[in-house]
PDB file of N, CA and C in Angstrom:
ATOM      1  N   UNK A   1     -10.710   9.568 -19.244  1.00  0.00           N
ATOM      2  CA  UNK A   1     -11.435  10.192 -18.158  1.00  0.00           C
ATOM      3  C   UNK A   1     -12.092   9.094 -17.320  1.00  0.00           C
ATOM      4  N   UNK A   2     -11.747   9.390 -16.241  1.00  0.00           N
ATOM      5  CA  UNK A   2     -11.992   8.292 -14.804  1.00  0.00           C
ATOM      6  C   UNK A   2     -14.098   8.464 -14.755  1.00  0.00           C
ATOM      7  N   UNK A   3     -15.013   7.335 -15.244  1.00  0.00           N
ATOM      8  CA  UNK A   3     -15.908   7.086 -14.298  1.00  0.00           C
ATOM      9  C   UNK A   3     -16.823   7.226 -13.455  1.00  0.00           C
ATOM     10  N   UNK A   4     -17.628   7.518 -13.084  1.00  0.00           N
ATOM     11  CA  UNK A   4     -18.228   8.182 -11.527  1.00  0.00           C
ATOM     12  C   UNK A   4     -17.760   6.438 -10.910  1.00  0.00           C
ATOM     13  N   UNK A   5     -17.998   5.349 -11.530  1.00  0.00           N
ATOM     14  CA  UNK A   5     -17.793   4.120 -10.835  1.00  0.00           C
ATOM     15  C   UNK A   5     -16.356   3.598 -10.514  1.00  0.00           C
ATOM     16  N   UNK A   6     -15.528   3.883 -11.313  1.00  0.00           N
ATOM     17  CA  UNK A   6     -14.335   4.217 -10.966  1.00  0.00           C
ATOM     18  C   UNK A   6     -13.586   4.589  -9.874  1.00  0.00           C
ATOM     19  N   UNK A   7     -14.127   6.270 -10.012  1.00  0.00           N
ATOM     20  CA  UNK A   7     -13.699   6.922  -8.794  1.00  0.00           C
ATOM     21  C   UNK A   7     -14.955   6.456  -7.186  1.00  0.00           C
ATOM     22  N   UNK A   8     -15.749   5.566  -7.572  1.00  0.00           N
ATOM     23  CA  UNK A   8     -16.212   5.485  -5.946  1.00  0.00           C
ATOM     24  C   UNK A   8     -15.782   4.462  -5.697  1.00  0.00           C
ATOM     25  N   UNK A   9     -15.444   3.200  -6.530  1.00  0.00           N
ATOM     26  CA  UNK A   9     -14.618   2.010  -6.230  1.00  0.00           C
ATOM     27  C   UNK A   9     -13.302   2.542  -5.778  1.00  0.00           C
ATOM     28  N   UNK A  10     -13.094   3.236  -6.123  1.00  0.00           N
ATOM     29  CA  UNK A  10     -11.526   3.826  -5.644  1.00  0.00           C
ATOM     30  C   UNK A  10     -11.653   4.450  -3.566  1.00  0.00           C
ATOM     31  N   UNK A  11     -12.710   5.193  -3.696  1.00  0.00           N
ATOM     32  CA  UNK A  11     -13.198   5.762  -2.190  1.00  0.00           C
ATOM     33  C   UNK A  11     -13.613   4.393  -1.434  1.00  0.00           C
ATOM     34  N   UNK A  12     -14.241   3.880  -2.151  1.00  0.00           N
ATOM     35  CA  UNK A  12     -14.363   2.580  -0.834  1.00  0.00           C
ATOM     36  C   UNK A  12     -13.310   1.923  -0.869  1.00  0.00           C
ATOM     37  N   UNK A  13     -12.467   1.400  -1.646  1.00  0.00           N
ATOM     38  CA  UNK A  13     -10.895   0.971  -1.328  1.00  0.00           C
ATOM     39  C   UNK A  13      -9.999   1.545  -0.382  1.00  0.00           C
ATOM     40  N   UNK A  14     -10.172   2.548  -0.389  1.00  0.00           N
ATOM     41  CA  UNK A  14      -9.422   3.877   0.597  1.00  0.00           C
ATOM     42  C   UNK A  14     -10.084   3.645   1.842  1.00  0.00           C
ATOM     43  N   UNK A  15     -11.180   4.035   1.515  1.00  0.00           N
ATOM     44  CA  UNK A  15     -11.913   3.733   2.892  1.00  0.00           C
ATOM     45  C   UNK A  15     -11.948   2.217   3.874  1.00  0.00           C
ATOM     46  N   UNK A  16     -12.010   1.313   2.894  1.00  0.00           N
ATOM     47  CA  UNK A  16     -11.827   0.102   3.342  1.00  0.00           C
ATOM     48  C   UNK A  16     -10.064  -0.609   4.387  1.00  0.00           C
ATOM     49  N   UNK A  17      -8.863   0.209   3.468  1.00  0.00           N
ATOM     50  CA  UNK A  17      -7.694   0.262   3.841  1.00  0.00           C
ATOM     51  C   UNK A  17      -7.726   1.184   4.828  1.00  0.00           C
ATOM     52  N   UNK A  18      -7.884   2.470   5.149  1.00  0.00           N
ATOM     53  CA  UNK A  18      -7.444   3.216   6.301  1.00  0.00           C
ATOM     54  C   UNK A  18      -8.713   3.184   7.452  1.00  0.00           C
ATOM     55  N   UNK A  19     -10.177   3.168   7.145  1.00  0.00           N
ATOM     56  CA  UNK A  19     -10.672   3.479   8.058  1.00  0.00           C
ATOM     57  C   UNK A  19     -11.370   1.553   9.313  1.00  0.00           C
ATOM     58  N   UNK A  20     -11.562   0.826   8.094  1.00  0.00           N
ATOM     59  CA  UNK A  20     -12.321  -0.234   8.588  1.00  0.00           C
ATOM     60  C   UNK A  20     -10.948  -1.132   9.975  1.00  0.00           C
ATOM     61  N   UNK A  21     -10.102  -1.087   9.342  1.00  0.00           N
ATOM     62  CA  UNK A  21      -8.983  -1.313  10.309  1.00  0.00           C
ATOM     63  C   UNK A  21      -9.135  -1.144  12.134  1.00  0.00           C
ATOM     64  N   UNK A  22      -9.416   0.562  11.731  1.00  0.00           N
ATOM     65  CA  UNK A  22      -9.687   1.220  12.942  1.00  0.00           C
ATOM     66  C   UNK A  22     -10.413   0.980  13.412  1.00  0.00           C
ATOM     67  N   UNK A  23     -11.583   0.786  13.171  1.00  0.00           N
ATOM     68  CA  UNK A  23     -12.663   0.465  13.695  1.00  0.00           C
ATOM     69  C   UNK A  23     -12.760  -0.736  14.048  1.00  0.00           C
ATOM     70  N   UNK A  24     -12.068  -1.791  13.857  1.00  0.00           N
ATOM     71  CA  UNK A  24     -12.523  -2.925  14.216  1.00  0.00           C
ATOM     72  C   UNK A  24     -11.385  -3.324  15.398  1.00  0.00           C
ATOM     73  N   UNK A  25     -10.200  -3.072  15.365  1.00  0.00           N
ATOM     74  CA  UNK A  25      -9.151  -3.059  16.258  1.00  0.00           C
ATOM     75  C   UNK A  25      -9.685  -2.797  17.612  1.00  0.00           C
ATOM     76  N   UNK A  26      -9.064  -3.987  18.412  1.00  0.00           N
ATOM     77  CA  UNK A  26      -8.723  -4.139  19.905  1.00  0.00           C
ATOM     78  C   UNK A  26      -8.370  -3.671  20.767  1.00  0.00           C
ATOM     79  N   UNK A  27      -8.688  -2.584  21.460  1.00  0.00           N
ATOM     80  CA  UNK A  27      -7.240  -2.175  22.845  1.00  0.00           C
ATOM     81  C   UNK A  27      -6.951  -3.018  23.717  1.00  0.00           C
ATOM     82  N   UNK A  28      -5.976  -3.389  23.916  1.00  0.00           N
ATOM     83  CA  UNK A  28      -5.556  -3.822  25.285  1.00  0.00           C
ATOM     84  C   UNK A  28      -6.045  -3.139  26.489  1.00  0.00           C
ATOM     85  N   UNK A  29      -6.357  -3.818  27.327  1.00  0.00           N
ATOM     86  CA  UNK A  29      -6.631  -2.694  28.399  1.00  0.00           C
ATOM     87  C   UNK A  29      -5.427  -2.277  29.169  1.00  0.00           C
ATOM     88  N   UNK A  30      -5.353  -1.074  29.699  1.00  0.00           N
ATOM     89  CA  UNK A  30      -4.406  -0.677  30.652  1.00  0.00           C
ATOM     90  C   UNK A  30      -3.426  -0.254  29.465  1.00  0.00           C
ATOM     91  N   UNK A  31      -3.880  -0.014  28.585  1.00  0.00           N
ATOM     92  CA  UNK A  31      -2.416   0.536  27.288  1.00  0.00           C
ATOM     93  C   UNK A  31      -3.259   1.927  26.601  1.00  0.00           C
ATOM     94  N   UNK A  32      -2.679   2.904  26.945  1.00  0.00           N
ATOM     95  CA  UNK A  32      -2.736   4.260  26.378  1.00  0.00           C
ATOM     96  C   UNK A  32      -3.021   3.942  24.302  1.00  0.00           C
ATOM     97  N   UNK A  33      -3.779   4.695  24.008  1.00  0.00           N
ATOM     98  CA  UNK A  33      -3.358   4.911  22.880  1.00  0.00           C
ATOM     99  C   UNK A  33      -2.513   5.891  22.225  1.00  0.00           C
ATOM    100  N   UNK A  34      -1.587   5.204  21.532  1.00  0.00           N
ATOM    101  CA  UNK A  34       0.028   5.814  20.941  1.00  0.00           C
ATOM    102  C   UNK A  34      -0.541   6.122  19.475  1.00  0.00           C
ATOM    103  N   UNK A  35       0.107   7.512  19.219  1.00  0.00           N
ATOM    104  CA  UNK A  35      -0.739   8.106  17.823  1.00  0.00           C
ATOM    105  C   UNK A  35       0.849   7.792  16.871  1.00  0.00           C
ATOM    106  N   UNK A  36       0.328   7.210  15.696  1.00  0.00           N
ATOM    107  CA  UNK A  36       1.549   6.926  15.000  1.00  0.00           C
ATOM    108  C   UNK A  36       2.301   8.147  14.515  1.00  0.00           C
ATOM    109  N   UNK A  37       3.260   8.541  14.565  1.00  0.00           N
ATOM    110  CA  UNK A  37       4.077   9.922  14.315  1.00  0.00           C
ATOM    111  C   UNK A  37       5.057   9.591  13.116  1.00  0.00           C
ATOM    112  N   UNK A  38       4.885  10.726  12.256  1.00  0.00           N
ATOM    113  CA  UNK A  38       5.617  10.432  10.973  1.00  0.00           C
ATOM    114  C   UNK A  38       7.059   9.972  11.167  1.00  0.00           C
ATOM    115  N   UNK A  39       8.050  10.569  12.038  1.00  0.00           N
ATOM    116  CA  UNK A  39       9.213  10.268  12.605  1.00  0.00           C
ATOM    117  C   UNK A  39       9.068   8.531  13.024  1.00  0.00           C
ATOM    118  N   UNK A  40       7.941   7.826  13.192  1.00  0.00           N
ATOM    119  CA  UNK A  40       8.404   6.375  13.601  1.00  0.00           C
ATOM    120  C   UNK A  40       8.647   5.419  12.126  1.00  0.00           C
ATOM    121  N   UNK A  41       7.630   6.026  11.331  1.00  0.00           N
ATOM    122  CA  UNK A  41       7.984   5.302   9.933  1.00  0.00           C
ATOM    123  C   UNK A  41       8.844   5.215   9.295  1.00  0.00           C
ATOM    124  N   UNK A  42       9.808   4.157   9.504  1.00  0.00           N
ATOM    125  CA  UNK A  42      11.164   3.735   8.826  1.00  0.00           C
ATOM    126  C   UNK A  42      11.748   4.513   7.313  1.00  0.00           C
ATOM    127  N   UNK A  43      12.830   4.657   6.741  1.00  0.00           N
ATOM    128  CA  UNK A  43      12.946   5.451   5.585  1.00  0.00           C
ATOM    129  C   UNK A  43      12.511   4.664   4.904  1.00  0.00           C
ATOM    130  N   UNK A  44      12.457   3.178   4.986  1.00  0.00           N
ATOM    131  CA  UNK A  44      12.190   1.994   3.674  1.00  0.00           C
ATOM    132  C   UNK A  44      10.777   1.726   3.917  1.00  0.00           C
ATOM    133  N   UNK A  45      10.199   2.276   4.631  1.00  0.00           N
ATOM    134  CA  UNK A  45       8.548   2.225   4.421  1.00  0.00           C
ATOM    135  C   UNK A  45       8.249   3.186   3.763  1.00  0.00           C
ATOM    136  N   UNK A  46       8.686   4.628   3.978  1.00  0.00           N
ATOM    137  CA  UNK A  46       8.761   5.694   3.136  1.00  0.00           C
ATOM    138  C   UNK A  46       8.848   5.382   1.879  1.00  0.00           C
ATOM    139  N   UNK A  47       9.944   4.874   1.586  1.00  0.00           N
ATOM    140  CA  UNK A  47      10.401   5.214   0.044  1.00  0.00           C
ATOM    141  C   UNK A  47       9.250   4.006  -0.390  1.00  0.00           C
ATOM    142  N   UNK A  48       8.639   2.547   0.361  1.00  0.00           N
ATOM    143  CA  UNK A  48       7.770   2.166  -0.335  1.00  0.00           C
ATOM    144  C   UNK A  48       6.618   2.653  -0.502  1.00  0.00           C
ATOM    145  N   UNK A  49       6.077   3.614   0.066  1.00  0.00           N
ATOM    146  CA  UNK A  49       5.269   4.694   0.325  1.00  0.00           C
ATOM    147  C   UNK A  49       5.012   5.396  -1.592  1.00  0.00           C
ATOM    148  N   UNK A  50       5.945   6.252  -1.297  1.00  0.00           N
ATOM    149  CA  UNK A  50       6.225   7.264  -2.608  1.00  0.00           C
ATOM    150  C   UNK A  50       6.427   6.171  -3.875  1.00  0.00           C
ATOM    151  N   UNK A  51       7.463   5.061  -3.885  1.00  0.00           N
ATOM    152  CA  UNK A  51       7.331   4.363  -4.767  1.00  0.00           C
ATOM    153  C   UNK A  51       5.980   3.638  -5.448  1.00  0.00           C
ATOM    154  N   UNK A  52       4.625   2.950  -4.689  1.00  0.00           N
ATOM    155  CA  UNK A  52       3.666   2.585  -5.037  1.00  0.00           C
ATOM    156  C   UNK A  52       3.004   3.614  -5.577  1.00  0.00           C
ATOM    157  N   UNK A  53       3.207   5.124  -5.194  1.00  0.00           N
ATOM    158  CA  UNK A  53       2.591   6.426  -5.864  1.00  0.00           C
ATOM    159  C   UNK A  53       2.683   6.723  -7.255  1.00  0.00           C
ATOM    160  N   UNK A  54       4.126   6.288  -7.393  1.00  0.00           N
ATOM    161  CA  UNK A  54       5.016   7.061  -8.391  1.00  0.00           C
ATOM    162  C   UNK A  54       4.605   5.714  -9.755  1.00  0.00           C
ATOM    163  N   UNK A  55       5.554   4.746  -9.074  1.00  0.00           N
ATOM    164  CA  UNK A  55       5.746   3.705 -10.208  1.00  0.00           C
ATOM    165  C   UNK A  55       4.117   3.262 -11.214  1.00  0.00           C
ATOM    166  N   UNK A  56       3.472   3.216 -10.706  1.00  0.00           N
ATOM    167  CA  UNK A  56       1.793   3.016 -11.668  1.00  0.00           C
ATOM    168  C   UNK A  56       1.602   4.396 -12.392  1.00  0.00           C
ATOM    169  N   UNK A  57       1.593   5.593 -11.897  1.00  0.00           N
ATOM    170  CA  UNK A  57       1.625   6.355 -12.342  1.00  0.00           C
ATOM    171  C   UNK A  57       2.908   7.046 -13.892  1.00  0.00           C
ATOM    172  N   UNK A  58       4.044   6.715 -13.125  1.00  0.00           N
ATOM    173  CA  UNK A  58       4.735   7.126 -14.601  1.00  0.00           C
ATOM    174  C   UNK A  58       4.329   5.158 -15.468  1.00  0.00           C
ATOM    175  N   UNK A  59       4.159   4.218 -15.090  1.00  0.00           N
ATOM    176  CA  UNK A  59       4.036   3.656 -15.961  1.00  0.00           C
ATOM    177  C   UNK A  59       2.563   3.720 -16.679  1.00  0.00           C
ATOM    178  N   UNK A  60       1.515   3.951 -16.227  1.00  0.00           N
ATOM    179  CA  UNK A  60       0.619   4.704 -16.712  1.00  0.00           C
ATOM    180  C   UNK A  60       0.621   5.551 -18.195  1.00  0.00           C
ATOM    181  N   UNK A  61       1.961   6.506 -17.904  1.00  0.00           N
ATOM    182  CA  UNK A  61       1.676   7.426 -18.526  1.00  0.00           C
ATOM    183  C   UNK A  61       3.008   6.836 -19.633  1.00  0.00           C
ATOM    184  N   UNK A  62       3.631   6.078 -19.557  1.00  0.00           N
ATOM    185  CA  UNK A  62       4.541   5.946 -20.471  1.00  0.00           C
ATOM    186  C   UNK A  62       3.843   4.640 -21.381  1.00  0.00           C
ATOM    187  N   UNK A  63       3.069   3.870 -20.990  1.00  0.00           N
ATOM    188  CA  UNK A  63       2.448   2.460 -21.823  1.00  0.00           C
ATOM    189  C   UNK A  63       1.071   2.870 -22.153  1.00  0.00           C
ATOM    190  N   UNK A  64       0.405   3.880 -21.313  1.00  0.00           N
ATOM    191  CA  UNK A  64      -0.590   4.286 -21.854  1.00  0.00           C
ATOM    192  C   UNK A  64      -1.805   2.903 -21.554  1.00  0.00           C
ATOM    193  N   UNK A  65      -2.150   2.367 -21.092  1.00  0.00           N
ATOM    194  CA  UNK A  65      -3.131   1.103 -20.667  1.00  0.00           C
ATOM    195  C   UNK A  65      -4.313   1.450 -21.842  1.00  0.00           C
ATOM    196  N   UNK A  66      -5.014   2.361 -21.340  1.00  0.00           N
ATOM    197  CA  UNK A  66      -6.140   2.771 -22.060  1.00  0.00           C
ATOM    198  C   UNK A  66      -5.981   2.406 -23.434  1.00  0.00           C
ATOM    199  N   UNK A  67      -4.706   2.000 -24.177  1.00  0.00           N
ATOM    200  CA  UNK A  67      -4.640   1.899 -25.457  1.00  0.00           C
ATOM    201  C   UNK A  67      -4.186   0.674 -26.021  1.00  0.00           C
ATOM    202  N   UNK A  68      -4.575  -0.618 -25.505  1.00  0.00           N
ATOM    203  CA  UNK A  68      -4.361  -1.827 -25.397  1.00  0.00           C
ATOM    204  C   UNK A  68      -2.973  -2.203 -24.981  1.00  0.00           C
ATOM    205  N   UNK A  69      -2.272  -1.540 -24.009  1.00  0.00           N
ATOM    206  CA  UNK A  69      -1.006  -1.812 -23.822  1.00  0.00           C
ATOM    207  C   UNK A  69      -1.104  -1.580 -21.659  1.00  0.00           C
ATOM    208  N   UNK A  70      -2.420  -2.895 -21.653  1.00  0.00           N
ATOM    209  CA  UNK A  70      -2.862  -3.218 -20.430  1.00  0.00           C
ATOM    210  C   UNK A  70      -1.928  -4.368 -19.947  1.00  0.00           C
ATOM    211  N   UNK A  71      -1.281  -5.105 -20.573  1.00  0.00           N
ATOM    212  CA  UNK A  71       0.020  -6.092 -20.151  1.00  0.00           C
ATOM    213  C   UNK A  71       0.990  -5.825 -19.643  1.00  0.00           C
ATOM    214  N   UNK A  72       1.736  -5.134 -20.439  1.00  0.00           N
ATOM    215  CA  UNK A  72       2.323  -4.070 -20.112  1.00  0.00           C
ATOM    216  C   UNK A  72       2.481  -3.168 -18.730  1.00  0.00           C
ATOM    217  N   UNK A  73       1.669  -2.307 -18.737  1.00  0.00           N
ATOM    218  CA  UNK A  73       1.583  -1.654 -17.737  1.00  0.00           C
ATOM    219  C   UNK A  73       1.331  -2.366 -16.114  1.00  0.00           C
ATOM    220  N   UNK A  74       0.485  -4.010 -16.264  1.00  0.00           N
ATOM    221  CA  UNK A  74       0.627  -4.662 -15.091  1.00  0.00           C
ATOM    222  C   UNK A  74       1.884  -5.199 -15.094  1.00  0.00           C
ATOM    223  N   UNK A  75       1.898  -5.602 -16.124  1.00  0.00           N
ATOM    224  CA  UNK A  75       3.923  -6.222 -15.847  1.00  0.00           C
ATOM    225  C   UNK A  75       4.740  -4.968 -15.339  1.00  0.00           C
ATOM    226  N   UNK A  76       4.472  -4.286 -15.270  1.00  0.00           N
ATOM    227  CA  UNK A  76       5.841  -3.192 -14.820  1.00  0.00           C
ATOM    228  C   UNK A  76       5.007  -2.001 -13.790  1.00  0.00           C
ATOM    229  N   UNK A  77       3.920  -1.686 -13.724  1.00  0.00           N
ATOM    230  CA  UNK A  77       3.378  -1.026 -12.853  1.00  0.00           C
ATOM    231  C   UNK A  77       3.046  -1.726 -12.009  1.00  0.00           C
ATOM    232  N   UNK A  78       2.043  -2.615 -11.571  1.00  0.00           N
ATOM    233  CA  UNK A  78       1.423  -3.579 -10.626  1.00  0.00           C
ATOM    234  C   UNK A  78       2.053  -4.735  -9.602  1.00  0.00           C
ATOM    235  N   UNK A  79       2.316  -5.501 -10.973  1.00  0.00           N
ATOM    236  CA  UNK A  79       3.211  -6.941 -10.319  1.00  0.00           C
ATOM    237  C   UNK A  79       4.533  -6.430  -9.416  1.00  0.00           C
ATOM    238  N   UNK A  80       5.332  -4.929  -9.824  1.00  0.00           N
ATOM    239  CA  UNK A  80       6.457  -5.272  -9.270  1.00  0.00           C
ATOM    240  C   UNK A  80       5.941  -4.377  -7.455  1.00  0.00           C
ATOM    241  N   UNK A  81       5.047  -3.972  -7.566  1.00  0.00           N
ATOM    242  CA  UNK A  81       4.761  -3.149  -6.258  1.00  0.00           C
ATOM    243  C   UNK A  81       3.929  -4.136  -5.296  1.00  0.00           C
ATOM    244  N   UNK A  82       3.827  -5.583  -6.321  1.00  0.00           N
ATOM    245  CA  UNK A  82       3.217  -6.425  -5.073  1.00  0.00           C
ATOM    246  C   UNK A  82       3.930  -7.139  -4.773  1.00  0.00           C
ATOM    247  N   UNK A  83       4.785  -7.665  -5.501  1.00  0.00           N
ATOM    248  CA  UNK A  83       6.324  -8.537  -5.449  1.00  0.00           C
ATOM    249  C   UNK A  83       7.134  -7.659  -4.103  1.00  0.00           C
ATOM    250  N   UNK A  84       7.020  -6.580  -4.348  1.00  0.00           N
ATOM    251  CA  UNK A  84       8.184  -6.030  -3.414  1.00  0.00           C
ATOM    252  C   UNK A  84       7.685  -5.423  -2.072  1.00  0.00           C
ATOM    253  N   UNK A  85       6.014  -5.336  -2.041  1.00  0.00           N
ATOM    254  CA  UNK A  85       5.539  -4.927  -0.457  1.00  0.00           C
ATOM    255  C   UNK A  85       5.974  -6.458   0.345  1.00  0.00           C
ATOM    256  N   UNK A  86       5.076  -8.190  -0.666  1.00  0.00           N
ATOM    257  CA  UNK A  86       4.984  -8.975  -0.062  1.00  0.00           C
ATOM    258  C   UNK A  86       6.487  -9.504   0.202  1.00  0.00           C
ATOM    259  N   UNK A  87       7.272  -8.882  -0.132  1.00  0.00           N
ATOM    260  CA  UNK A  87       8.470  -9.252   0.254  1.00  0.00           C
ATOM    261  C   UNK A  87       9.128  -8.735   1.802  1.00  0.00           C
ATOM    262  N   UNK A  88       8.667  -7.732   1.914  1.00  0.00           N
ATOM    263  CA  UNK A  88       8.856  -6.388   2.921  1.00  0.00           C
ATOM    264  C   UNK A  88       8.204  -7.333   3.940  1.00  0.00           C
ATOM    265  N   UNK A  89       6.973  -7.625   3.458  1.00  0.00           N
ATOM    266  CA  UNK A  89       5.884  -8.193   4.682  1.00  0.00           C
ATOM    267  C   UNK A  89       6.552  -9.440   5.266  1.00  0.00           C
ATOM    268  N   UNK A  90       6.976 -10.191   4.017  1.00  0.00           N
ATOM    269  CA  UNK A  90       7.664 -11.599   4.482  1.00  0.00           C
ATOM    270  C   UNK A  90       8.974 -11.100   5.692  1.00  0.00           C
ATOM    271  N   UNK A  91       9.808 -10.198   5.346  1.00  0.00           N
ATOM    272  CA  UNK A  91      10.897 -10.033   5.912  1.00  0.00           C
ATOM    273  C   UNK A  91      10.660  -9.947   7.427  1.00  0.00           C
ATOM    274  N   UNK A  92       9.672  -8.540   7.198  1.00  0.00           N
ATOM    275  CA  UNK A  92       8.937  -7.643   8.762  1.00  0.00           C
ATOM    276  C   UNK A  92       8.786  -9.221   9.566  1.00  0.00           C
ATOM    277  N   UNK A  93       7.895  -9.943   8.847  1.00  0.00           N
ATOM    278  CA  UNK A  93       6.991 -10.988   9.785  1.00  0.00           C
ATOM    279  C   UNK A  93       8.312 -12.083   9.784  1.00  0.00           C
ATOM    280  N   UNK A  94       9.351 -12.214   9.498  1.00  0.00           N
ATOM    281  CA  UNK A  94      10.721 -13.132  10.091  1.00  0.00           C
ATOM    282  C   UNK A  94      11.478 -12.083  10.922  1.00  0.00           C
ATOM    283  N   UNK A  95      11.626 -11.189  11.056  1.00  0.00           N
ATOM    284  CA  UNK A  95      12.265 -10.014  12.302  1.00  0.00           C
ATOM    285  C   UNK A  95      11.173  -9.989  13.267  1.00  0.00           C
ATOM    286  N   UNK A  96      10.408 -10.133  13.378  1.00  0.00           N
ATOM    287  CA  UNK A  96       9.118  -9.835  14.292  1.00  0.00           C
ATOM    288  C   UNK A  96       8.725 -11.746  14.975  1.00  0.00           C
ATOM    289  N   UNK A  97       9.276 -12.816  14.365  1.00  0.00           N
ATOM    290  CA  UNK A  97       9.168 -13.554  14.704  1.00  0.00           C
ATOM    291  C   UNK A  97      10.415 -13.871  15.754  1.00  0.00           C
ATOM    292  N   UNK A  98      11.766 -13.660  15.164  1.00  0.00           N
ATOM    293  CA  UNK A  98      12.863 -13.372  15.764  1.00  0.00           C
ATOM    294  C   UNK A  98      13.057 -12.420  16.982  1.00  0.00           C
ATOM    295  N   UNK A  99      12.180 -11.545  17.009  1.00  0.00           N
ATOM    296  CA  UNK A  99      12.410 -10.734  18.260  1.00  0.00           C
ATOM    297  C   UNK A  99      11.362 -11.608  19.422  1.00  0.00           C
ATOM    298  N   UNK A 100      10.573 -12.188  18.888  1.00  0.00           N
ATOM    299  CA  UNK A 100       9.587 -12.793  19.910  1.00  0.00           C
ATOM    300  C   UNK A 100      10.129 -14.300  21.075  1.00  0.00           C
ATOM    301  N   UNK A 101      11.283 -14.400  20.240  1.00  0.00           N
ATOM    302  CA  UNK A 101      11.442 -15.996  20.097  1.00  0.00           C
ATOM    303  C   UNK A 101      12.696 -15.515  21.563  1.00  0.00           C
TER     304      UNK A 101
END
């Protein structure tokens, strides 16, 4: 059972990722603001989407952490969902350099 400290470290993480962003971001002037629409998000952002959901969670529940099998569960829940965003990121930011150039 999750905490009260837990679950508010968890709300300011959330909060910190979706809202502080916003708030601190720039407009250009003379540029409309464009509302992001589910239709622009690529299928492979998607599926990394659902995958970071999924993968901690069934590994969670198959290694069980809570029961000293905390190695484990970062080796195969954690590490591989950061291995494979910062990979995404590396790629995005060499296509995004390439289109500039």
């Amino acid at each position: 059972m999750a905490s009260i400290t837990e679950i508010l470290t968890l709300v300011v993480i959330i909060i910190g990722i979706i809202i502080l962003p916003k708030m601190f971001r720039q407009e250009k002037k003379g540029s409309s603001k464009e509302k992001l629409s589910i239709n622009s998000i690529p299928v492979l952002v998607r599926f990394g989407i659902l995958a970071s959901i999924l993968i901690p969670i069934i590994s969670a529940l198959f290694f069980q952490p809570w029961k000293n099998n905390l190695t484990l569960f970062i080796l195969t829940g954690i590490i591989p969902l950061i291995v494979g965003w910062g990979m995404y990121w590396m790629i995005a930011g060499l296509k995004n350099k390439t289109k500039t150039r």
